[in-house]
C-alpha atoms as a PDB file:
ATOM      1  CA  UNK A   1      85.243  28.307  10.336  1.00  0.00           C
ATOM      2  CA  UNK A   2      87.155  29.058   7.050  1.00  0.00           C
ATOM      3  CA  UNK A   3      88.873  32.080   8.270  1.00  0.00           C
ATOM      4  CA  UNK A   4      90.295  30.280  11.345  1.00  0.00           C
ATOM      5  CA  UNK A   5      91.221  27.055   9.245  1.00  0.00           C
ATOM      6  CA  UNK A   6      93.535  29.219   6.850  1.00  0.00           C
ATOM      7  CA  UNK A   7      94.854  31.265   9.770  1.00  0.00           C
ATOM      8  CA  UNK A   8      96.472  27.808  11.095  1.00  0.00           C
ATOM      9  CA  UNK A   9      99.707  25.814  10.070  1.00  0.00           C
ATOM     10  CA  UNK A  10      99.415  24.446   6.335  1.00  0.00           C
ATOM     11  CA  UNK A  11     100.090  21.056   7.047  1.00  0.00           C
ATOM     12  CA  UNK A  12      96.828  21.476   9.513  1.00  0.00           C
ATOM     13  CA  UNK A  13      94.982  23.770   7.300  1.00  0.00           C
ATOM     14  CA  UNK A  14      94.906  21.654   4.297  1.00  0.00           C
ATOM     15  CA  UNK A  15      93.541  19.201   5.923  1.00  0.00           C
ATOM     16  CA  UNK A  16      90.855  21.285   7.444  1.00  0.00           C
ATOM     17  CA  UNK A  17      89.603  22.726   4.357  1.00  0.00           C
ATOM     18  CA  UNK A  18      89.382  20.021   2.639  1.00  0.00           C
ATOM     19  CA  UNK A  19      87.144  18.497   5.214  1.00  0.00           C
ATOM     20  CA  UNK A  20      85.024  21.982   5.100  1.00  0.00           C
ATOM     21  CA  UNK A  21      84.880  21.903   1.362  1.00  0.00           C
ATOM     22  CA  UNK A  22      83.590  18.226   2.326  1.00  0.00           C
ATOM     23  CA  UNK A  23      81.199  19.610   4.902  1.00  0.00           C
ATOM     24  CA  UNK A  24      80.241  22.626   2.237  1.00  0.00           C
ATOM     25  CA  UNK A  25      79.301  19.887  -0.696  1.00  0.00           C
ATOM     26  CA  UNK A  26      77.348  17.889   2.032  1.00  0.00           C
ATOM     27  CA  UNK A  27      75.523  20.722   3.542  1.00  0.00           C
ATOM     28  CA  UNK A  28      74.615  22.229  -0.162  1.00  0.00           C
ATOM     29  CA  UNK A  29      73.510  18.357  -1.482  1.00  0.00           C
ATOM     30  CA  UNK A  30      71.055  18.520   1.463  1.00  0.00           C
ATOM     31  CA  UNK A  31      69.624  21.548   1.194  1.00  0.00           C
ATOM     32  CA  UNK A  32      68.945  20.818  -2.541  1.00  0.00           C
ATOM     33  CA  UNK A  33      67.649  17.632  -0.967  1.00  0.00           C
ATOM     34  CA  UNK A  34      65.297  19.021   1.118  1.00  0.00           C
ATOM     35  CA  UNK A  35      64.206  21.878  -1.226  1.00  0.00           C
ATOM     36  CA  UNK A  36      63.089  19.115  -3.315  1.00  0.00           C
ATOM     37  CA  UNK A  37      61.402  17.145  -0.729  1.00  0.00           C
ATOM     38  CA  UNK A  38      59.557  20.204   0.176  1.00  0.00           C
ATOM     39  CA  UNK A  39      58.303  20.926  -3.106  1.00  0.00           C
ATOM     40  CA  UNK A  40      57.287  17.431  -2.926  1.00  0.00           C
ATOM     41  CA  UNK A  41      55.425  17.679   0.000  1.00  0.00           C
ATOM     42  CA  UNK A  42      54.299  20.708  -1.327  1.00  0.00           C
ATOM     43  CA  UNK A  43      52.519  19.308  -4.363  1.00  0.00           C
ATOM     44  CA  UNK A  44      51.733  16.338  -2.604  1.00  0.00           C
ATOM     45  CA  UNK A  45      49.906  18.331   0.064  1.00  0.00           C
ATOM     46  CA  UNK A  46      47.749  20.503  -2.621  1.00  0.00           C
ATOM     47  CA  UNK A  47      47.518  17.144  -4.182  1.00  0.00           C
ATOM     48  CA  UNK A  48      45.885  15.396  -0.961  1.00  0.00           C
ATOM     49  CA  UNK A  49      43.986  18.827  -0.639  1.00  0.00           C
ATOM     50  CA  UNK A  50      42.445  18.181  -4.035  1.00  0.00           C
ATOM     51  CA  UNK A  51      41.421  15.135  -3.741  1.00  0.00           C
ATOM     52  CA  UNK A  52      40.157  15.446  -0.233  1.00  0.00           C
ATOM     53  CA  UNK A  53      37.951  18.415  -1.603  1.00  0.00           C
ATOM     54  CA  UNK A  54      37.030  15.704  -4.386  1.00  0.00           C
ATOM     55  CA  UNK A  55      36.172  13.166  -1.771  1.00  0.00           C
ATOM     56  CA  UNK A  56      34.348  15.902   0.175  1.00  0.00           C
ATOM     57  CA  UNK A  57      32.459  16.505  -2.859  1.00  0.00           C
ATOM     58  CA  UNK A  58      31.541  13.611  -3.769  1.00  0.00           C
ATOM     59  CA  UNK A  59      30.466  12.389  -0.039  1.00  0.00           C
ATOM     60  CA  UNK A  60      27.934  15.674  -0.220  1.00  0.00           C
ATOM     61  CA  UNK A  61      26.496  14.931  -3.916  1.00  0.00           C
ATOM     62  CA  UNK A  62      26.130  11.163  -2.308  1.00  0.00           C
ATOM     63  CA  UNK A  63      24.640  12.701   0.910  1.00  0.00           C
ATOM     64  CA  UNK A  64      22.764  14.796  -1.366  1.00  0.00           C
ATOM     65  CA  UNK A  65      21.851  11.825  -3.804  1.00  0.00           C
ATOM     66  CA  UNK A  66      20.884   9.759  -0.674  1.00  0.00           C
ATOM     67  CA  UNK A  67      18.555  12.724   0.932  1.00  0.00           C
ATOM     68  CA  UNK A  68      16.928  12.605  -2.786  1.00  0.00           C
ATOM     69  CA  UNK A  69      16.408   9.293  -3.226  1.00  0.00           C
ATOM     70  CA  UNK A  70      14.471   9.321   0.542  1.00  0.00           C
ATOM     71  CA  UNK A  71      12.340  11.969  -0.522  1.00  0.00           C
ATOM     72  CA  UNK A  72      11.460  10.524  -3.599  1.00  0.00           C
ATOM     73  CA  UNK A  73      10.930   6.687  -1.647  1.00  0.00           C
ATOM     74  CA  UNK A  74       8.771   9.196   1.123  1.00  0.00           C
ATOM     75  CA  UNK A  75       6.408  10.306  -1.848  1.00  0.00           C
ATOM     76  CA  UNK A  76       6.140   7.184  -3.636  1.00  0.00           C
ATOM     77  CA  UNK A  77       4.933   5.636  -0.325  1.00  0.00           C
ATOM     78  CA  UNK A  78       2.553   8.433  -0.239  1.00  0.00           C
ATOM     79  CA  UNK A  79       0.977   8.262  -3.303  1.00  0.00           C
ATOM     80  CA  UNK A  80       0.815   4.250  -3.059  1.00  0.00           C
ATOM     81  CA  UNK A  81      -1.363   5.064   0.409  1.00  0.00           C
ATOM     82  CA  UNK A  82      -3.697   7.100  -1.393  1.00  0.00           C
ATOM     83  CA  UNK A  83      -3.672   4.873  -4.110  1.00  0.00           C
ATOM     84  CA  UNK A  84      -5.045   2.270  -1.746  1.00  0.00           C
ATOM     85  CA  UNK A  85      -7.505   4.817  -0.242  1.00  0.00           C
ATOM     86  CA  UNK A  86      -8.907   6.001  -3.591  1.00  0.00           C
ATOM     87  CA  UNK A  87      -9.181   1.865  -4.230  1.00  0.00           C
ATOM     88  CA  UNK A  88     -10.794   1.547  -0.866  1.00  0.00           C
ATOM     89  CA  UNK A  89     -13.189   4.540  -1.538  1.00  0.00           C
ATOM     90  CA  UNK A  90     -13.829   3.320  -5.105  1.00  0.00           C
ATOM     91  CA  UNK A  91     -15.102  -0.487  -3.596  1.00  0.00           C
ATOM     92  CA  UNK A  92     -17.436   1.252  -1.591  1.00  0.00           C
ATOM     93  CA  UNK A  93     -19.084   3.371  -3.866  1.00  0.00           C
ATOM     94  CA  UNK A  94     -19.146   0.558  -6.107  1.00  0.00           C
ATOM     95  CA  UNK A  95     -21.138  -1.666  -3.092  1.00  0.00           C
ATOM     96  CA  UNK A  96     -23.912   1.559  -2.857  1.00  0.00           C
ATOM     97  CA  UNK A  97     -24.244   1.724  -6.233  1.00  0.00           C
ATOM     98  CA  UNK A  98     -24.792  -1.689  -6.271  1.00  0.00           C
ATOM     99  CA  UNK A  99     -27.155  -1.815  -2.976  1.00  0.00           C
ATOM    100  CA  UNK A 100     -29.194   1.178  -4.755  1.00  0.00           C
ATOM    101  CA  UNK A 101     -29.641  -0.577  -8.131  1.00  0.00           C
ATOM    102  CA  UNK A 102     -31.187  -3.484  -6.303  1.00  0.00           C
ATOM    103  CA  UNK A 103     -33.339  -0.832  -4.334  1.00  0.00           C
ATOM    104  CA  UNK A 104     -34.202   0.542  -7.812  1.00  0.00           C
ATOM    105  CA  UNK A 105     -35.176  -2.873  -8.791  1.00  0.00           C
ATOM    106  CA  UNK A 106     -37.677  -3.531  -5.848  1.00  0.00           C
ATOM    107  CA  UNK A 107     -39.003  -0.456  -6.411  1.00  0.00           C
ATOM    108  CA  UNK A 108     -39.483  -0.601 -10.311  1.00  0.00           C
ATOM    109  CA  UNK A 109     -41.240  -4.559  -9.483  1.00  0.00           C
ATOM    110  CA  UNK A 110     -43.588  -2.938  -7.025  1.00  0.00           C
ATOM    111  CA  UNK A 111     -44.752  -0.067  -9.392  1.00  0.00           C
ATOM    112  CA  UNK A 112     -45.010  -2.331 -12.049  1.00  0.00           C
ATOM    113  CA  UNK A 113     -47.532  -4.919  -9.809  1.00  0.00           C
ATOM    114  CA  UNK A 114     -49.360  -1.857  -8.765  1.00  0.00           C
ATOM    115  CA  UNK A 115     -49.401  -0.844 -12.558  1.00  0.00           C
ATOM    116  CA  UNK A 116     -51.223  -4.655 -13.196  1.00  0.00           C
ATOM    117  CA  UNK A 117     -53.140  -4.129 -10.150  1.00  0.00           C
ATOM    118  CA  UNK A 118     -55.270  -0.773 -11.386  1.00  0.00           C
ATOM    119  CA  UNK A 119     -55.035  -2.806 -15.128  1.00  0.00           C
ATOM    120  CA  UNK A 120     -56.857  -5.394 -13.862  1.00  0.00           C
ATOM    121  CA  UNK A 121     -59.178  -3.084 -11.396  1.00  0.00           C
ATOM    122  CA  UNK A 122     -60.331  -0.971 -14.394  1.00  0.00           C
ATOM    123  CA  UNK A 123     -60.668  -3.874 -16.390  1.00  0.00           C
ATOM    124  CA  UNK A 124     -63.591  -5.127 -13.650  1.00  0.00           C
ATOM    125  CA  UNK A 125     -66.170  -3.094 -14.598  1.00  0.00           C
ATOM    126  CA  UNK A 126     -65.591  -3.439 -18.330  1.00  0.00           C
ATOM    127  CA  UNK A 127     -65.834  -7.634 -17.855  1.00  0.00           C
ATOM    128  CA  UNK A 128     -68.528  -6.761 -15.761  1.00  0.00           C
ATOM    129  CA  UNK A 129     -70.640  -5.091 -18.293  1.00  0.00           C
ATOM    130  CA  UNK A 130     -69.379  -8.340 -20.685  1.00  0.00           C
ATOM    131  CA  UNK A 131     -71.198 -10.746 -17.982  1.00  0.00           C
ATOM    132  CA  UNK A 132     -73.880  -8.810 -17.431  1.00  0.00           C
ATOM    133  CA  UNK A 133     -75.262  -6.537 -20.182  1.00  0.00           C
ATOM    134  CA  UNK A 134     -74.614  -3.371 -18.389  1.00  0.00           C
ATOM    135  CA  UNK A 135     -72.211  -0.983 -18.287  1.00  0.00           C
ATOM    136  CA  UNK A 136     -71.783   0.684 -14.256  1.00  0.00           C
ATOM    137  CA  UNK A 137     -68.356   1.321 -13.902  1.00  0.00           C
ATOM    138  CA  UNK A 138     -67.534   3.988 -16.910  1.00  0.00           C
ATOM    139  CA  UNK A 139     -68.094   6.206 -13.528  1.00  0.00           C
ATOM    140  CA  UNK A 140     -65.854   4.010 -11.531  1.00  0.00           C
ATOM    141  CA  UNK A 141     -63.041   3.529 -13.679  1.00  0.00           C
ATOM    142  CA  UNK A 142     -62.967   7.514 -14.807  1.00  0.00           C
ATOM    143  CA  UNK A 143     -62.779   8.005 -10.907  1.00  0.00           C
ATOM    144  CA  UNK A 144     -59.614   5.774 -10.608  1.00  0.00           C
ATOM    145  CA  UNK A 145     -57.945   6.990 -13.270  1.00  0.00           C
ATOM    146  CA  UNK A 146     -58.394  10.626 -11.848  1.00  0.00           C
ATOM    147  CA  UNK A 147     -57.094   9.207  -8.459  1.00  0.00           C
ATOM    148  CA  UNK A 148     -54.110   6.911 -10.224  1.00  0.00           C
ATOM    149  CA  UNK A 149     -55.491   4.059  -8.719  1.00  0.00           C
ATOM    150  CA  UNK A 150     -55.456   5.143  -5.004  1.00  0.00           C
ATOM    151  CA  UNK A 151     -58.319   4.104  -2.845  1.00  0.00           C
ATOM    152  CA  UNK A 152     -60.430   6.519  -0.844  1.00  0.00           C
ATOM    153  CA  UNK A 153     -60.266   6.384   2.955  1.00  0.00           C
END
């Protein structure tokens, strides 16, 4: 366009390029214009890149945090069940102990009546022998004591 504007009449051709010196300045303004727009968008685009890398991040450690803190709730749960199972367990040994203690009992009131019981048997013969002079039951009693008290059948 410049070499046909100075190939035409002066009047014509001043007038032209001065326009396309106009045109020049405008078309250099916006290509600095968008050069710096670009570099804009440029460093705003890594910028959005960085932070949605950031946000990406953090969503995972939260995702990760999250899938954490469920495991952790999971095992507490757990160990709260067999917290209540070892309780459970524990109530009913407790309740056999108990029921065998009082079995123990019984048994420890019956030996110790059958204890008084061959007392007093062996004791008989010797009130016996107080009553009446004589003395019969040294053979008895030594029999009974040989036998622990049991009778013969």
């Amino acid at each position: 366009m410049d070499l046909d504007a100075r190939s035409l009449q002066p009047n014509v051709k001043a007038v032209l390029l001065a326009k396309l010196r106009e045109y020049k300045s405008d078309l250099n303004n916006l290509k600095s214009e968008h050069k710096r727009l670009a570099s804009a968008n440029s460093n705003q685009a890594a910028r959005d890149d960085l932070l949605e890398s950031g946000m990406a991040d953090a969503m995972s450690v939260s995702a990760n945090q999250r899938g954490r803190l469920m495991m952790s709730t999971e095992r507490l749960n757990e160990s709260s069940d067999r917290i209540k199972e070892s309780r459970r367990t524990m109530l009913e040994t407790e309740e056999l102990g108990v029921s065998i203690l009082q079995d123990l009992h019984q048994q420890r009131q019956s030996l110790l009546h059958a204890n008084d019981t061959v007392f007093l048997l062996l004791k008989v013969p010797y009130r016996l022998h107080l009553l009446t002079g004589k003395f019969e039951g040294k053979d008895e009693r030594k029999r009974l004591m040989r036998k622990g008290g049991r009778k013969n059948k």
